[in-house]
N, C-alpha and C. Protein backbone atom coordinates (compact mmCIF):
# COMPACT_ATOMS: atom_id res chain seq x y z
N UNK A 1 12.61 15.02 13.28
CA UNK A 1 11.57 14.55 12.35
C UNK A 1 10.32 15.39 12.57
N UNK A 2 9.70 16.02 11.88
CA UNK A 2 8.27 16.68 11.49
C UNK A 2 7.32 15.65 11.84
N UNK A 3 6.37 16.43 11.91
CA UNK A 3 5.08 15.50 12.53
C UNK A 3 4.18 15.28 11.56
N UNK A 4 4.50 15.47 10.32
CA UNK A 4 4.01 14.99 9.19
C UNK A 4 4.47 14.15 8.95
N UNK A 5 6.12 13.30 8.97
CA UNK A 5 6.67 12.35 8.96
C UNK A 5 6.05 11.09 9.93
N UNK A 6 6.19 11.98 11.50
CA UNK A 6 5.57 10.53 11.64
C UNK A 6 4.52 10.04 11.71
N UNK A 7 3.50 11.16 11.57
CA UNK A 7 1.92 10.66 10.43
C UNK A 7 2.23 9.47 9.50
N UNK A 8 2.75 10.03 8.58
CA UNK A 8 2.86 9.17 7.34
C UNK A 8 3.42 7.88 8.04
N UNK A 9 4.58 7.30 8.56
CA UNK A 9 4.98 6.43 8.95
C UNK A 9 3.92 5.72 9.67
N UNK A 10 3.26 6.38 10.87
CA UNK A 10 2.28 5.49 10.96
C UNK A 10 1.01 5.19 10.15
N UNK A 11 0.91 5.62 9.48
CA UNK A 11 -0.41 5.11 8.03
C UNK A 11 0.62 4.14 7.52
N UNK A 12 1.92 4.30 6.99
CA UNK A 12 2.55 3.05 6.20
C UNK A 12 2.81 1.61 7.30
N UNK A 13 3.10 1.89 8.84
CA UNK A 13 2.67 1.13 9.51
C UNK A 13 1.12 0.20 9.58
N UNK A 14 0.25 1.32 9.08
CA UNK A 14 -0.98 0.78 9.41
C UNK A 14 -1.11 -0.37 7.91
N UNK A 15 -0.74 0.50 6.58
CA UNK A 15 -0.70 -0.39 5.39
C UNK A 15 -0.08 -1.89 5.65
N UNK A 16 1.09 -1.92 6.21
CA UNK A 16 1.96 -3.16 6.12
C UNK A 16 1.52 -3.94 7.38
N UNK A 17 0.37 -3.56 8.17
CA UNK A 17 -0.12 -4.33 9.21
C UNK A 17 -1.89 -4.94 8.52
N UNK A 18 -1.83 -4.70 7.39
CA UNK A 18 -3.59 -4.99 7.16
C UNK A 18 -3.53 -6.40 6.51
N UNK A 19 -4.61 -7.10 7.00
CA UNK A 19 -4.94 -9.00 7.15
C UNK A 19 -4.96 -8.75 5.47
N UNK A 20 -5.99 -8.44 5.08
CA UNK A 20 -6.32 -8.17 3.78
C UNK A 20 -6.42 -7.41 2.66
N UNK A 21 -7.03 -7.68 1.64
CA UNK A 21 -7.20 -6.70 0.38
C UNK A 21 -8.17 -5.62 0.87
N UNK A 22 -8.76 -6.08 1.47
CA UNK A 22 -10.20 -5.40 1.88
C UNK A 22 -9.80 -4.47 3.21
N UNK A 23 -9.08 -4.81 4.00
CA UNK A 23 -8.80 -3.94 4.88
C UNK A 23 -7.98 -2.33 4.61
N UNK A 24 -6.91 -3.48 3.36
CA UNK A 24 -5.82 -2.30 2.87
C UNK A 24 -6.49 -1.27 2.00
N UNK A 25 -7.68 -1.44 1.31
CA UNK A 25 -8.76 -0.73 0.77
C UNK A 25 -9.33 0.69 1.77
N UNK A 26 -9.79 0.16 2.58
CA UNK A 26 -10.44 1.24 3.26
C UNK A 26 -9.05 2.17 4.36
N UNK A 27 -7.99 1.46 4.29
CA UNK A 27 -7.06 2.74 4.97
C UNK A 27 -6.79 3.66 3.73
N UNK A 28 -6.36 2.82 2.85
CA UNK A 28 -5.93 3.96 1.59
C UNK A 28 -6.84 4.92 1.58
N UNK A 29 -8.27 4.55 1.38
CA UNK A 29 -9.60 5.84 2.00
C UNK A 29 -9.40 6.56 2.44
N UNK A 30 -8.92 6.51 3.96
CA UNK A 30 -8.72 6.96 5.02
C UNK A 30 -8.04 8.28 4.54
N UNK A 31 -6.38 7.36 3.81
CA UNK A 31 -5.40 8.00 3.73
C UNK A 31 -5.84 9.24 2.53
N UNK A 32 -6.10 9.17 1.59
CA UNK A 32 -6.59 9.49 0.41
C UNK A 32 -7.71 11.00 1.08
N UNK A 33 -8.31 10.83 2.00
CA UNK A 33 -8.97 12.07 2.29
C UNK A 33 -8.10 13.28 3.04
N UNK A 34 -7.10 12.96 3.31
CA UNK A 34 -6.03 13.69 3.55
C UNK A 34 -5.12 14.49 2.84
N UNK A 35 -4.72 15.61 3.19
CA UNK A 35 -3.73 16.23 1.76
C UNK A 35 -2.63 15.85 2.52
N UNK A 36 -1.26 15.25 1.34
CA UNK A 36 -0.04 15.11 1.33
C UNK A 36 0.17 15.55 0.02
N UNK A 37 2.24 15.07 0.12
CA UNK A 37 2.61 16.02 -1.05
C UNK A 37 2.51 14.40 -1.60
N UNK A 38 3.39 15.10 -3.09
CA UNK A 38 3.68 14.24 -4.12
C UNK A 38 4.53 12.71 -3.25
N UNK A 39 5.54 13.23 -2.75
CA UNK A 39 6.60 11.96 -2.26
C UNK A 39 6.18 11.51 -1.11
N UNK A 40 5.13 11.68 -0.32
CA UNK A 40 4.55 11.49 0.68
C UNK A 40 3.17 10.14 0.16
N UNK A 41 2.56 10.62 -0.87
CA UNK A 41 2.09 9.74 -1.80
C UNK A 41 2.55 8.74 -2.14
N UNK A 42 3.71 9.09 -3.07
CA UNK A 42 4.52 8.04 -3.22
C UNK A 42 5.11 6.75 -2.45
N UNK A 43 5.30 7.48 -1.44
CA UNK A 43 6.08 6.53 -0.42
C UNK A 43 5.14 5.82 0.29
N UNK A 44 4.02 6.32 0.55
CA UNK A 44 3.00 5.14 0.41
C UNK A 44 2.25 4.10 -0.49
N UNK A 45 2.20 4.84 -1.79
CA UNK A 45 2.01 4.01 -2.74
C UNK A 45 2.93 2.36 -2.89
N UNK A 46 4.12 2.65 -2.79
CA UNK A 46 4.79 1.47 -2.51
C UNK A 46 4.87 1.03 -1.34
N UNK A 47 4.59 1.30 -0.33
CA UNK A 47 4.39 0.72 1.11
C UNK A 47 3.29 -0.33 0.58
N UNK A 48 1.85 0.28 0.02
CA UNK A 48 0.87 -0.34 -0.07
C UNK A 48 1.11 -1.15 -0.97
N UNK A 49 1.78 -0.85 -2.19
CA UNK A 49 1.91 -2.25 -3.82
C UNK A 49 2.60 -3.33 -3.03
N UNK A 50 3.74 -3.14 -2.26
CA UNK A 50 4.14 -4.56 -1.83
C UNK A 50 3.48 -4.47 -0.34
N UNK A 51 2.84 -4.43 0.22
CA UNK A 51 1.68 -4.93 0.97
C UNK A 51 0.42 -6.32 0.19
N UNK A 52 0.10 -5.26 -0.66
CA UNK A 52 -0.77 -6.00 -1.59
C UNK A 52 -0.19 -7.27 -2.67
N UNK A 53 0.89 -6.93 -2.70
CA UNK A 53 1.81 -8.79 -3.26
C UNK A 53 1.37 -9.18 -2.32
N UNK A 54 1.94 -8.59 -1.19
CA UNK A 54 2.34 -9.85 -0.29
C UNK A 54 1.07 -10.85 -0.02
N UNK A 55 0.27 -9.66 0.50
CA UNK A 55 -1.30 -10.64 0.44
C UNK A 55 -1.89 -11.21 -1.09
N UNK A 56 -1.60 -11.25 -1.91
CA UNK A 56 -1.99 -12.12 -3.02
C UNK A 56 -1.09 -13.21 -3.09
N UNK A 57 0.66 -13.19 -2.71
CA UNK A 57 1.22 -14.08 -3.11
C UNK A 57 0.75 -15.32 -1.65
N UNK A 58 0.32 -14.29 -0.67
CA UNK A 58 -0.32 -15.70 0.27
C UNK A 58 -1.24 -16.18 0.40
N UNK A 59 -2.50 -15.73 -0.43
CA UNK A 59 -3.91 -16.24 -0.67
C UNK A 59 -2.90 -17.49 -2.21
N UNK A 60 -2.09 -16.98 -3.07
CA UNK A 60 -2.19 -17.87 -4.12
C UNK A 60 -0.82 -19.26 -3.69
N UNK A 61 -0.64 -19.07 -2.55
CA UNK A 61 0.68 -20.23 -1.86
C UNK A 61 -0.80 -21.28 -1.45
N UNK A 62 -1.57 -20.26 -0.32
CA UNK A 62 -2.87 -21.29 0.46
C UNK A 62 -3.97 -21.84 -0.90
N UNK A 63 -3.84 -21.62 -1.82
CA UNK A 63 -4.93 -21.85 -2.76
C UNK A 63 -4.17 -22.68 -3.65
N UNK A 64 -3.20 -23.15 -3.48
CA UNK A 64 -2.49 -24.02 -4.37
C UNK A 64 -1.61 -23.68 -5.72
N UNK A 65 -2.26 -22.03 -5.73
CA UNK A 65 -1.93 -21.35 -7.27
C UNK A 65 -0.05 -21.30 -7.33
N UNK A 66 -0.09 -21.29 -8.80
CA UNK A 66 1.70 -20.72 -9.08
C UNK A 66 1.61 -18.69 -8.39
N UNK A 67 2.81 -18.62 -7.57
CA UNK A 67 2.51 -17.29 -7.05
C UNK A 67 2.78 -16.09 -8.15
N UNK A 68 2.30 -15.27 -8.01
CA UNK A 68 2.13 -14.26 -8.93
C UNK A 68 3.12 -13.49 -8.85
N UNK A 69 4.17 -13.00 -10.06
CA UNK A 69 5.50 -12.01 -10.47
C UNK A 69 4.70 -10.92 -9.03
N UNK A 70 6.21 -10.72 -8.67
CA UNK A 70 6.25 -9.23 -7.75
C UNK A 70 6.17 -7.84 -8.41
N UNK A 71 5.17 -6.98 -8.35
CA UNK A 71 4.92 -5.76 -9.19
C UNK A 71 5.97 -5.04 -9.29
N UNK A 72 5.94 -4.18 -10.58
CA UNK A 72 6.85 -3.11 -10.72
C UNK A 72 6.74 -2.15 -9.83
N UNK A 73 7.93 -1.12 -9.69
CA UNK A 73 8.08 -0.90 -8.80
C UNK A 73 8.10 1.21 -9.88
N UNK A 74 7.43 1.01 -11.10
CA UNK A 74 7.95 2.15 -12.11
C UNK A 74 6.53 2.17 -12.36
N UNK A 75 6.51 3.02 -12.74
CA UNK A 75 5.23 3.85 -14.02
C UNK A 75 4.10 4.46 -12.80
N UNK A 76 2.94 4.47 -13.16
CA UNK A 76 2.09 5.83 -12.41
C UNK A 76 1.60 4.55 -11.16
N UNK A 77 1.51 5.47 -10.06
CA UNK A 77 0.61 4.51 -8.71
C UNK A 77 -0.71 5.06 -8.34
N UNK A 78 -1.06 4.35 -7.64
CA UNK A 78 -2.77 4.11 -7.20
C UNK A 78 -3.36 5.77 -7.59
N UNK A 79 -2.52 7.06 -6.63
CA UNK A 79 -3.29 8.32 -6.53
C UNK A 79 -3.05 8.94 -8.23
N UNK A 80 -2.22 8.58 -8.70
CA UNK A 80 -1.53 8.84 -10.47
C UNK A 80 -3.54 8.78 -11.27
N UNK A 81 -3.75 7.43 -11.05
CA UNK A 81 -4.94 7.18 -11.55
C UNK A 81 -6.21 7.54 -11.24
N UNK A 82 -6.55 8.68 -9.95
CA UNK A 82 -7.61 8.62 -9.71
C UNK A 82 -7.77 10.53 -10.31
């Protein structure tokens, strides 16, 4: 394994370990000032989308809410849009 690999693995470690919205915010930062490739992106992009269910579907279980559909998993991600 390349040591760009296990970079990335540990940033997607760090994504799927964050309390909050707000935490998972400022690693993507982090991550985002960094150059990677396209699938390196990617593969964090979905590390982070179901990170970020997960913490909405457990703020809306503790808040009494109906939980919110699990995101697609298709069309453009977070770095697509900036």
């Amino acid at each position: 394994m390349n040591t760009t690999q296990v970079s990335l693995d540990s940033w997607i470690e760090r994504v799927r370990g964050a309390a909050s919205a707000e935490n998972l915010w400022v690693i993507l930062d982090e991550f985002r000032a960094v150059e990677w490739t396209d699938q390196e992106r990617a593969k964090m992009s979905h590390a982070y989308m179901q990170r970020l269910a997960s913490i909405l579907r457990a703020a809306n279980v503790g808040s009494g809410k109906k939980n919110a559909p699990a995101p697609a998993t298709d069309g453009p991600v977070w770095y697509e849009k900036m």
